[in-house]
PDB file of N, CA and C in Angstrom:
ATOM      1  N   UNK A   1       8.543 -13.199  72.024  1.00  0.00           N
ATOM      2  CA  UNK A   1       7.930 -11.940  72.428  1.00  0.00           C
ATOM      3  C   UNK A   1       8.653 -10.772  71.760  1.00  0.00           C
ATOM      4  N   UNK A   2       9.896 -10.854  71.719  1.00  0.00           N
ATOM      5  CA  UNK A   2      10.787  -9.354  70.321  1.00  0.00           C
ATOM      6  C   UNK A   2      10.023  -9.701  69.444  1.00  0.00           C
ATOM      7  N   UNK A   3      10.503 -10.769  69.128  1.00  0.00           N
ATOM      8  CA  UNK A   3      10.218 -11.240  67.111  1.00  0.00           C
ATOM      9  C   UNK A   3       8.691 -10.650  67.335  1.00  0.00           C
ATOM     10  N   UNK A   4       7.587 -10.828  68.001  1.00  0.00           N
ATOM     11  CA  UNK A   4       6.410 -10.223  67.622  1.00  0.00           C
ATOM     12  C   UNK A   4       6.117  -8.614  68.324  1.00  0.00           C
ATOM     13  N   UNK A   5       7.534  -8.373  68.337  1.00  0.00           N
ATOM     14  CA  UNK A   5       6.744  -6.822  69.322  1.00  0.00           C
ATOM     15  C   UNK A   5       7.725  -5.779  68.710  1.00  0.00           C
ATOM     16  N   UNK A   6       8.110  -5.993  67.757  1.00  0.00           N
ATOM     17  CA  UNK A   6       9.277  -5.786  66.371  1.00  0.00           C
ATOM     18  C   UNK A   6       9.057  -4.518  65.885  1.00  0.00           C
ATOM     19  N   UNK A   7       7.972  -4.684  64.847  1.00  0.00           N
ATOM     20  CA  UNK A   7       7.003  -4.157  64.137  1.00  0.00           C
ATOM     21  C   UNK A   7       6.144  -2.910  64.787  1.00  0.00           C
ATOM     22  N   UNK A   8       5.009  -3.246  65.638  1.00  0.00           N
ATOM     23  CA  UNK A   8       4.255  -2.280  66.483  1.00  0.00           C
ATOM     24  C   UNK A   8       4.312  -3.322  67.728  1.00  0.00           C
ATOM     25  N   UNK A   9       3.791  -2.421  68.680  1.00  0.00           N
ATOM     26  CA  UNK A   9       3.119  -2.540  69.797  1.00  0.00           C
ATOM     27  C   UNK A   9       2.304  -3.381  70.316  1.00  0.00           C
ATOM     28  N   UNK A  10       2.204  -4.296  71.207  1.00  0.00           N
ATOM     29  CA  UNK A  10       1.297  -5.302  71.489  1.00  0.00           C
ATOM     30  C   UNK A  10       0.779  -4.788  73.364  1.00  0.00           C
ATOM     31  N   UNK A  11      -0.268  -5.393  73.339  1.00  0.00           N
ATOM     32  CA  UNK A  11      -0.566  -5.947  74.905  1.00  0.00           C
ATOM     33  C   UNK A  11      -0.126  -6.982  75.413  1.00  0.00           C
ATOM     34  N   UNK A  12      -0.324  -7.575  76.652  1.00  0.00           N
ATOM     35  CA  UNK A  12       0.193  -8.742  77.186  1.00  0.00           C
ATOM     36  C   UNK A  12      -0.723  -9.933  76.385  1.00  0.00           C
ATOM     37  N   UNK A  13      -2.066  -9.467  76.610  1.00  0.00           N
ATOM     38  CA  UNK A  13      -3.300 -10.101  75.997  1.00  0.00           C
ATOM     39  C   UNK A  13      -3.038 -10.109  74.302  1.00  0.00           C
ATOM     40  N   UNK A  14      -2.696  -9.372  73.414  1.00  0.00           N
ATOM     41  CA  UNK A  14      -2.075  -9.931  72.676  1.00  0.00           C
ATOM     42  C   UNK A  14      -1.170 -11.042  72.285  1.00  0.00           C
ATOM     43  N   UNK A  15      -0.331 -10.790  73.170  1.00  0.00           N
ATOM     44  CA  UNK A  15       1.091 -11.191  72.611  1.00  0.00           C
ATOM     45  C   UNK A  15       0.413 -12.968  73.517  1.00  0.00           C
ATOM     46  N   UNK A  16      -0.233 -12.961  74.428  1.00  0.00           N
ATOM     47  CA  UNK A  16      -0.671 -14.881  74.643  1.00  0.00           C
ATOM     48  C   UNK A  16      -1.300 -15.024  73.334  1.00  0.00           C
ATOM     49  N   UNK A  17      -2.392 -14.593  73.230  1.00  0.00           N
ATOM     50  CA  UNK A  17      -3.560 -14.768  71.887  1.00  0.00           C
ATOM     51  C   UNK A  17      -2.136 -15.713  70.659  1.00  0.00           C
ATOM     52  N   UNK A  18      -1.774 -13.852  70.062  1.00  0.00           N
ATOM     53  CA  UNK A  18      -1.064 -14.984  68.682  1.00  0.00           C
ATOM     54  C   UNK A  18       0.221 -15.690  69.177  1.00  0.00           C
ATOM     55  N   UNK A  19       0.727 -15.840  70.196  1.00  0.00           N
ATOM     56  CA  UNK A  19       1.998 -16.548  70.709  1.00  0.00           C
ATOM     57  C   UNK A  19       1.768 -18.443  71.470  1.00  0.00           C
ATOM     58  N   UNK A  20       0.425 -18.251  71.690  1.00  0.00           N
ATOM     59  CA  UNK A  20      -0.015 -19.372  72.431  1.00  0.00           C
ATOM     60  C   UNK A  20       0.538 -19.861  73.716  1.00  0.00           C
ATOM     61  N   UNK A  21       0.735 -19.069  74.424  1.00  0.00           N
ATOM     62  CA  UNK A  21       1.323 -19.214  75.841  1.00  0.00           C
ATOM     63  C   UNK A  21       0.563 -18.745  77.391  1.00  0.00           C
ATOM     64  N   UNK A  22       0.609 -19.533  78.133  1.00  0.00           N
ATOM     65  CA  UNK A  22       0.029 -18.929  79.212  1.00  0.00           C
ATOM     66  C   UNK A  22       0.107 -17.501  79.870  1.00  0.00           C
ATOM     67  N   UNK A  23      -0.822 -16.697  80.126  1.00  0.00           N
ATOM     68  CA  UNK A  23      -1.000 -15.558  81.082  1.00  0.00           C
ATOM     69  C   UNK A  23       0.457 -15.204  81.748  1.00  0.00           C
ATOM     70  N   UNK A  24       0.463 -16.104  82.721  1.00  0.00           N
ATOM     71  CA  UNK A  24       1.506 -16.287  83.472  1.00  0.00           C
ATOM     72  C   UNK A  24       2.702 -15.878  83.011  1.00  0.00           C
ATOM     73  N   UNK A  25       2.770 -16.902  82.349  1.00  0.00           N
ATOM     74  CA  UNK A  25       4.020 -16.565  81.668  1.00  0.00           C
ATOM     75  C   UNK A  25       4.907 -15.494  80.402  1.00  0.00           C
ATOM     76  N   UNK A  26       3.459 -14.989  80.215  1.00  0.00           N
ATOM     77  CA  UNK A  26       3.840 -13.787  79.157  1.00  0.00           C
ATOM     78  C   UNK A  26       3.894 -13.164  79.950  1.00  0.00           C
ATOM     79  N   UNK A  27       3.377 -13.209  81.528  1.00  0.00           N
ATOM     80  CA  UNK A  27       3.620 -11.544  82.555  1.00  0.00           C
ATOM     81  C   UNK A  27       5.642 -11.711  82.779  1.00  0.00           C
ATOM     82  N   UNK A  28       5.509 -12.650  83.179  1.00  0.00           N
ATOM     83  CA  UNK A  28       6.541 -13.251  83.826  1.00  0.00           C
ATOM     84  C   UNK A  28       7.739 -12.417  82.331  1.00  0.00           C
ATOM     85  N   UNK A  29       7.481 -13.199  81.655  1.00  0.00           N
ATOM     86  CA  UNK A  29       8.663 -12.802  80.444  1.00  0.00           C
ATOM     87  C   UNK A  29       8.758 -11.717  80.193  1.00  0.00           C
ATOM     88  N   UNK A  30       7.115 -10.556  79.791  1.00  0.00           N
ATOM     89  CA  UNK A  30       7.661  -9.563  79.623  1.00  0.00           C
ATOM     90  C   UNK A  30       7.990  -8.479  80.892  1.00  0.00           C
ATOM     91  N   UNK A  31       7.517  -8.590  82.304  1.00  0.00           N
ATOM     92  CA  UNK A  31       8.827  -8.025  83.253  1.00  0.00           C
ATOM     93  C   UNK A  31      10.005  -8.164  83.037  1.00  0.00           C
ATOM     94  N   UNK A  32      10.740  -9.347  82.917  1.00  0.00           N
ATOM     95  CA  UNK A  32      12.105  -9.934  82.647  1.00  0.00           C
ATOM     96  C   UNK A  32      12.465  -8.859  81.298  1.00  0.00           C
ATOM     97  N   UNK A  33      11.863  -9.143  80.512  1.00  0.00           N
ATOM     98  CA  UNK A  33      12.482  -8.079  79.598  1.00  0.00           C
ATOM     99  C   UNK A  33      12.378  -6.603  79.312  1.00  0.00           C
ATOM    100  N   UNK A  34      11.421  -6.245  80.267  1.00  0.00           N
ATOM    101  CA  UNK A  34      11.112  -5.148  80.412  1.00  0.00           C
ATOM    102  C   UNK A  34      12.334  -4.446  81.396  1.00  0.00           C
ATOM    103  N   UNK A  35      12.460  -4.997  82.302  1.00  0.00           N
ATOM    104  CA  UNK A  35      13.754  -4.882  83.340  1.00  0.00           C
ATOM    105  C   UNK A  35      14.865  -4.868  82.914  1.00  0.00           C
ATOM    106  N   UNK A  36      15.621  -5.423  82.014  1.00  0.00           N
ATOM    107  CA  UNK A  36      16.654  -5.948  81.145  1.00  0.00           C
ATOM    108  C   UNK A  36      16.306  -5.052  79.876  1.00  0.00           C
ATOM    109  N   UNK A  37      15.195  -3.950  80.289  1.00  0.00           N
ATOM    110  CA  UNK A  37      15.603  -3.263  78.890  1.00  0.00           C
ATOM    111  C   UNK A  37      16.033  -3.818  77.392  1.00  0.00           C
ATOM    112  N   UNK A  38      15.357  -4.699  77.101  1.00  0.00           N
ATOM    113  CA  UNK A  38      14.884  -5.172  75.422  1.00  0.00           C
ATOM    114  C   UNK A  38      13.721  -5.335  75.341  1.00  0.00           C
ATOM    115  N   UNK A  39      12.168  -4.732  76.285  1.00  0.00           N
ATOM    116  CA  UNK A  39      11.384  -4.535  75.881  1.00  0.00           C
ATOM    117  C   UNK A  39      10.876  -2.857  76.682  1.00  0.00           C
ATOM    118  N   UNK A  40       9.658  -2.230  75.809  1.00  0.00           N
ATOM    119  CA  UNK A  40       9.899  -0.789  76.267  1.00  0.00           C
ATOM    120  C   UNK A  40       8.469  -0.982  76.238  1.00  0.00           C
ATOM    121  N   UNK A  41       7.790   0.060  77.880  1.00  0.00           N
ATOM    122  CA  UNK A  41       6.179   0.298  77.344  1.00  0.00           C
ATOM    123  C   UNK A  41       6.250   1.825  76.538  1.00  0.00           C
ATOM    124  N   UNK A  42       5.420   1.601  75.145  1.00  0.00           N
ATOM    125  CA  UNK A  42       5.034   2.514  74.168  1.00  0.00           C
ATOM    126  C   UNK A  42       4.143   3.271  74.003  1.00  0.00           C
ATOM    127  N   UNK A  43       3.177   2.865  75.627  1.00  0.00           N
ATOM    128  CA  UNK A  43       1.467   3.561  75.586  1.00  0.00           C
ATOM    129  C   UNK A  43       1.028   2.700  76.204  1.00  0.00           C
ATOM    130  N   UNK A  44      -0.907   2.536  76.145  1.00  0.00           N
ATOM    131  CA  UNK A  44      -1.444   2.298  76.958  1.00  0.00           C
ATOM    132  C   UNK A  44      -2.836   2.275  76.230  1.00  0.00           C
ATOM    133  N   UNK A  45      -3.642   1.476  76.316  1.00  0.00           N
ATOM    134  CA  UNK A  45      -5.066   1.111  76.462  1.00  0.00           C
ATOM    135  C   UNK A  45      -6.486   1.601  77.077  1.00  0.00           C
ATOM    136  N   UNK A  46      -7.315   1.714  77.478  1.00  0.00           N
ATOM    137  CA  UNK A  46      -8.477   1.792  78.471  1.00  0.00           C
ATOM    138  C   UNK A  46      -9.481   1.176  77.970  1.00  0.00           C
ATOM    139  N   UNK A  47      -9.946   0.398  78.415  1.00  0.00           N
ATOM    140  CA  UNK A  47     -11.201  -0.171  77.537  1.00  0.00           C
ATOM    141  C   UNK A  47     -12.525   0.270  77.960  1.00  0.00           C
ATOM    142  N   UNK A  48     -13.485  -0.318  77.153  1.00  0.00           N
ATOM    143  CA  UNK A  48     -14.590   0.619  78.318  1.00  0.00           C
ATOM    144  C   UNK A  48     -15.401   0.509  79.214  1.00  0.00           C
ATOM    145  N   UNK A  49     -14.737  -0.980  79.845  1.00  0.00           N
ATOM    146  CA  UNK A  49     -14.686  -1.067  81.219  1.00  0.00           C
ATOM    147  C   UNK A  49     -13.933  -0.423  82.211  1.00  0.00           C
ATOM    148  N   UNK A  50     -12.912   0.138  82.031  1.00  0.00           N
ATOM    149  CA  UNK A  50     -12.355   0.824  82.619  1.00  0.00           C
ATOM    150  C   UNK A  50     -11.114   0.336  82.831  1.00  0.00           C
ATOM    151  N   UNK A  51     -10.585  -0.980  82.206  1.00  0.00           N
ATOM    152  CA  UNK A  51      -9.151  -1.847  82.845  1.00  0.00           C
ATOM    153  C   UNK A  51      -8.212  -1.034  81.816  1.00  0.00           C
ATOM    154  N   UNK A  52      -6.395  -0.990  81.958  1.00  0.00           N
ATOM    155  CA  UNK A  52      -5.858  -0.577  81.461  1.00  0.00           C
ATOM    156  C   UNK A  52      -4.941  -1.330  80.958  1.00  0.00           C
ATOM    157  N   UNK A  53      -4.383  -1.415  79.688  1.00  0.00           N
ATOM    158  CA  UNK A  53      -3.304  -2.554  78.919  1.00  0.00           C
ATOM    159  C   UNK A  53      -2.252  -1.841  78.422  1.00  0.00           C
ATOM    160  N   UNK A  54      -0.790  -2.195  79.006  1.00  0.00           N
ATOM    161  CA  UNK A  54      -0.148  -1.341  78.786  1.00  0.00           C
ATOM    162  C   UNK A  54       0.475  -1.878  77.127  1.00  0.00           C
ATOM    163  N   UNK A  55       0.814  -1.002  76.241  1.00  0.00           N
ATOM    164  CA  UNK A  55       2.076  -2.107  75.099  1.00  0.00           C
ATOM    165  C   UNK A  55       3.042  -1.709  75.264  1.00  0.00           C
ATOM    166  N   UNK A  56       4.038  -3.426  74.775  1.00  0.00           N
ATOM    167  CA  UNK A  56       4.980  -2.905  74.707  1.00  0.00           C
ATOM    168  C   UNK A  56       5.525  -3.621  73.357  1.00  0.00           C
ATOM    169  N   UNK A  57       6.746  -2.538  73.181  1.00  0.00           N
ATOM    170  CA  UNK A  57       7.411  -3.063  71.323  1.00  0.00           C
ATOM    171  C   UNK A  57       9.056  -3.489  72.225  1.00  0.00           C
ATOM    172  N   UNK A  58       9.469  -4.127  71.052  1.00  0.00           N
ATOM    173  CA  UNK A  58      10.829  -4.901  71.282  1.00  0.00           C
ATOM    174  C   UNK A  58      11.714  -3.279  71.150  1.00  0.00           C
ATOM    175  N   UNK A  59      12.788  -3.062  71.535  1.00  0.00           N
ATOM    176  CA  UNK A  59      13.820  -1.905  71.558  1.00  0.00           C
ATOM    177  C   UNK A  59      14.859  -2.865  70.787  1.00  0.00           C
ATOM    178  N   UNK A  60      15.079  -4.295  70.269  1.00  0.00           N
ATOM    179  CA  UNK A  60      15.769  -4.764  69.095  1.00  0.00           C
ATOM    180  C   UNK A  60      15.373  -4.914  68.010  1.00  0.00           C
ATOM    181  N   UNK A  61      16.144  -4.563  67.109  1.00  0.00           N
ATOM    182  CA  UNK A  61      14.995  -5.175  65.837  1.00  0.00           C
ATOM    183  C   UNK A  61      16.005  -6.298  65.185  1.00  0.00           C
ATOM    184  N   UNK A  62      17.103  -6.979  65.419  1.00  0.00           N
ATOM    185  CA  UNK A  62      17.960  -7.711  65.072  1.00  0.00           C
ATOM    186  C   UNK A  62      18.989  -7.943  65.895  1.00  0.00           C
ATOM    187  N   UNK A  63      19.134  -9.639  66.072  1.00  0.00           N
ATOM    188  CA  UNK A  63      20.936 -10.023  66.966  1.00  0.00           C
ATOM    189  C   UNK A  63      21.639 -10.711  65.823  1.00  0.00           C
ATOM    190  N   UNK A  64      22.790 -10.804  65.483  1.00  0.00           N
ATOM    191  CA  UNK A  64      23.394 -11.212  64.657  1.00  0.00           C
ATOM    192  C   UNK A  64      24.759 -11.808  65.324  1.00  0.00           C
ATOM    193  N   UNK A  65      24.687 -13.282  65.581  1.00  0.00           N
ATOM    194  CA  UNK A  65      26.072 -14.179  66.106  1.00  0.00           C
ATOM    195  C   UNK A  65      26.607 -14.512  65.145  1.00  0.00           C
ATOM    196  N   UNK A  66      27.814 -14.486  65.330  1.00  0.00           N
ATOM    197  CA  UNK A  66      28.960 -15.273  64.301  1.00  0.00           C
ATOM    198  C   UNK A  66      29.867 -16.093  65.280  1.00  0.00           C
ATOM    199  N   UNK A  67      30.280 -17.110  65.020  1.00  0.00           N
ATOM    200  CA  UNK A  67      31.046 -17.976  65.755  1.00  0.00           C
ATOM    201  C   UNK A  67      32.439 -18.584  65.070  1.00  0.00           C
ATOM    202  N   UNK A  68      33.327 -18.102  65.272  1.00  0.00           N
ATOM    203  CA  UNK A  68      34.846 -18.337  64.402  1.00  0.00           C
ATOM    204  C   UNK A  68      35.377 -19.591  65.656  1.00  0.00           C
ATOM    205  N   UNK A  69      36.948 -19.785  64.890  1.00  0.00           N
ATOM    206  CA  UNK A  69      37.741 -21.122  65.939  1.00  0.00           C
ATOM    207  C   UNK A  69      37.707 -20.079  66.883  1.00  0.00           C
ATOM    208  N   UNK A  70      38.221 -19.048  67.099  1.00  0.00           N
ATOM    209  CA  UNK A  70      38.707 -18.264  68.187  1.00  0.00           C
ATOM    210  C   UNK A  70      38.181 -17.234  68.619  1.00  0.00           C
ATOM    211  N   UNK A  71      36.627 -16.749  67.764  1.00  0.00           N
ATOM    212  CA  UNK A  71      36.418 -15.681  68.144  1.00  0.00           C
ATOM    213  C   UNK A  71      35.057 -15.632  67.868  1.00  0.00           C
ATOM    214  N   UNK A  72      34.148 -14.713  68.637  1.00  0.00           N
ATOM    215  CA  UNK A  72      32.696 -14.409  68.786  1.00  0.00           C
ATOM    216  C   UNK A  72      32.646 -13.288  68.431  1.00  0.00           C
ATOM    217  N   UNK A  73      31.434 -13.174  66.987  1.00  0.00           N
ATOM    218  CA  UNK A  73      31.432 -11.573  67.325  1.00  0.00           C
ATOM    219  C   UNK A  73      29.756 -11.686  67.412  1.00  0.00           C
ATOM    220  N   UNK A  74      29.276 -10.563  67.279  1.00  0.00           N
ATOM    221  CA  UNK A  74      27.819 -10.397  68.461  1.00  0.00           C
ATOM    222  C   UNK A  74      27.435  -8.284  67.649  1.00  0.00           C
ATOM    223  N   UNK A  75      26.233  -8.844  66.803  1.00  0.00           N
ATOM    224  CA  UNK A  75      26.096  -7.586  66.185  1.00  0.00           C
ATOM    225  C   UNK A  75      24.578  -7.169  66.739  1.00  0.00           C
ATOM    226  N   UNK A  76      23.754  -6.164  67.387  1.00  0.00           N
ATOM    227  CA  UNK A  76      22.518  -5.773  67.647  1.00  0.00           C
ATOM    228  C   UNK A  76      22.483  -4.699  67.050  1.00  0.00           C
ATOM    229  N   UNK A  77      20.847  -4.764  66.660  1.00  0.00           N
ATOM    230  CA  UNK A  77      20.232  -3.627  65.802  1.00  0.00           C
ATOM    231  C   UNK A  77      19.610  -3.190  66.320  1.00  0.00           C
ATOM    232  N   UNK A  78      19.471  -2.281  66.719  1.00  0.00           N
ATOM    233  CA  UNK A  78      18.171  -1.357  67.811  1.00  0.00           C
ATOM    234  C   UNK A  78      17.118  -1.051  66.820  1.00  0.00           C
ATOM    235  N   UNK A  79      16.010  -0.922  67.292  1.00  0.00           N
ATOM    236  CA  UNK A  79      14.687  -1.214  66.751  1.00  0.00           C
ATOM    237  C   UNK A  79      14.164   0.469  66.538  1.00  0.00           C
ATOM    238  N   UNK A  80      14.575   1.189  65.682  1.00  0.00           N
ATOM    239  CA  UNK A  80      14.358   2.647  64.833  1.00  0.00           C
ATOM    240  C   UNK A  80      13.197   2.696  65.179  1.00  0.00           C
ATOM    241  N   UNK A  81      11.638   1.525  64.942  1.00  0.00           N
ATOM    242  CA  UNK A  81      10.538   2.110  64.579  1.00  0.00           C
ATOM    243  C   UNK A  81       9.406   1.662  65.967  1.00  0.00           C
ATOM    244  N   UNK A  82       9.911   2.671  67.036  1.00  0.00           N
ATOM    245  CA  UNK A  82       9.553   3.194  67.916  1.00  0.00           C
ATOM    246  C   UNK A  82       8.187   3.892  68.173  1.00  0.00           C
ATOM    247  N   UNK A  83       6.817   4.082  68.346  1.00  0.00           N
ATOM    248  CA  UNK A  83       6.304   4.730  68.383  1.00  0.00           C
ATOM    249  C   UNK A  83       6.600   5.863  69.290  1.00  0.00           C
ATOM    250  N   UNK A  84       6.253   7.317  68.559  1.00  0.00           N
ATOM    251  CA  UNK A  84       6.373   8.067  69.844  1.00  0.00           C
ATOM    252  C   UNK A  84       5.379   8.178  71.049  1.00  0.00           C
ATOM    253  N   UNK A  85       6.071   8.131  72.244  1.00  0.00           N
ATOM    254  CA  UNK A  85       4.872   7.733  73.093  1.00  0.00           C
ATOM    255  C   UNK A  85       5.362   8.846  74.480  1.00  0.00           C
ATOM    256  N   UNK A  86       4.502   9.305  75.575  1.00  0.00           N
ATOM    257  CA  UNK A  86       5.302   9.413  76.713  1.00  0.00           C
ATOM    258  C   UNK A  86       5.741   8.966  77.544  1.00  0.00           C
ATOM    259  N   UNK A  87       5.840   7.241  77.349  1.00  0.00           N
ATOM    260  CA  UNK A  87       6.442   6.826  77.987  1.00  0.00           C
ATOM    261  C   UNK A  87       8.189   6.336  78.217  1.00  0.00           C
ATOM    262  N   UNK A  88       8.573   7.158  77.080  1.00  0.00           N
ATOM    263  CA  UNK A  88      10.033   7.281  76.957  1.00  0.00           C
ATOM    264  C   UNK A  88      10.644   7.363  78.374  1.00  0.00           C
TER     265      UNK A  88
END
C-alpha cells in the first residue's frame, strides 16, 4: 500500500483493484497506517451518486536497512511529492 501510494494518490477502491486484496483488508491496513502516520489523506472524491472516497499517498518515499556484526542503521525518506491538499 506505500510502494503504490508513492507517486500520487489512490482510493481504498483503488489501491484493492491494482493490489488484489480484499475490501477488508485494505480498510483495515490503511487505518493502521493512517494512525501510525505513514499514510496521509490528500483529498477526496464525490461521485455522482453522491458516495465519498477519500485518497491517500504514502508520507515515505524510501526505508533503507543496513545490517552490520554490531550495528543497525535505518535511513527514511519522506515522500516530497505531496499533493497540496486541505487536508494537511
Amino acid at each position: 500500500i506505500l510502494n503504490y501510494t508513492i507517486e500520487q494518490p489512490h482510493s481504498v477502491i483503488d489501491i484493492v483493484k491494482a493490489l488484489d486484496i480484499p475490501m477488508t483488508t485494505a480498510y483495515r491496513r490503511v487505518n493502521n497506517l493512517t494512525d501510525e502516520k505513514l499514510l496521509k489523506v490528500t483529498g477526496s472524491i464525490v461521485t455522482d451518486d453522491g458516495k465519498k472516497y477519500f485518497l491517500y499517498q504514502s508520507k515515505l518515499k524510501a526505508i533503507y536497512v543496513v545490517f552490520g556484526l554490531e550495528s543497525l542503521n535505518v535511513q527514511v525518506i519522506e515522500n516530497k511529492d505531496f499533493v497540496n491538499s486541505a487536508y494537511w
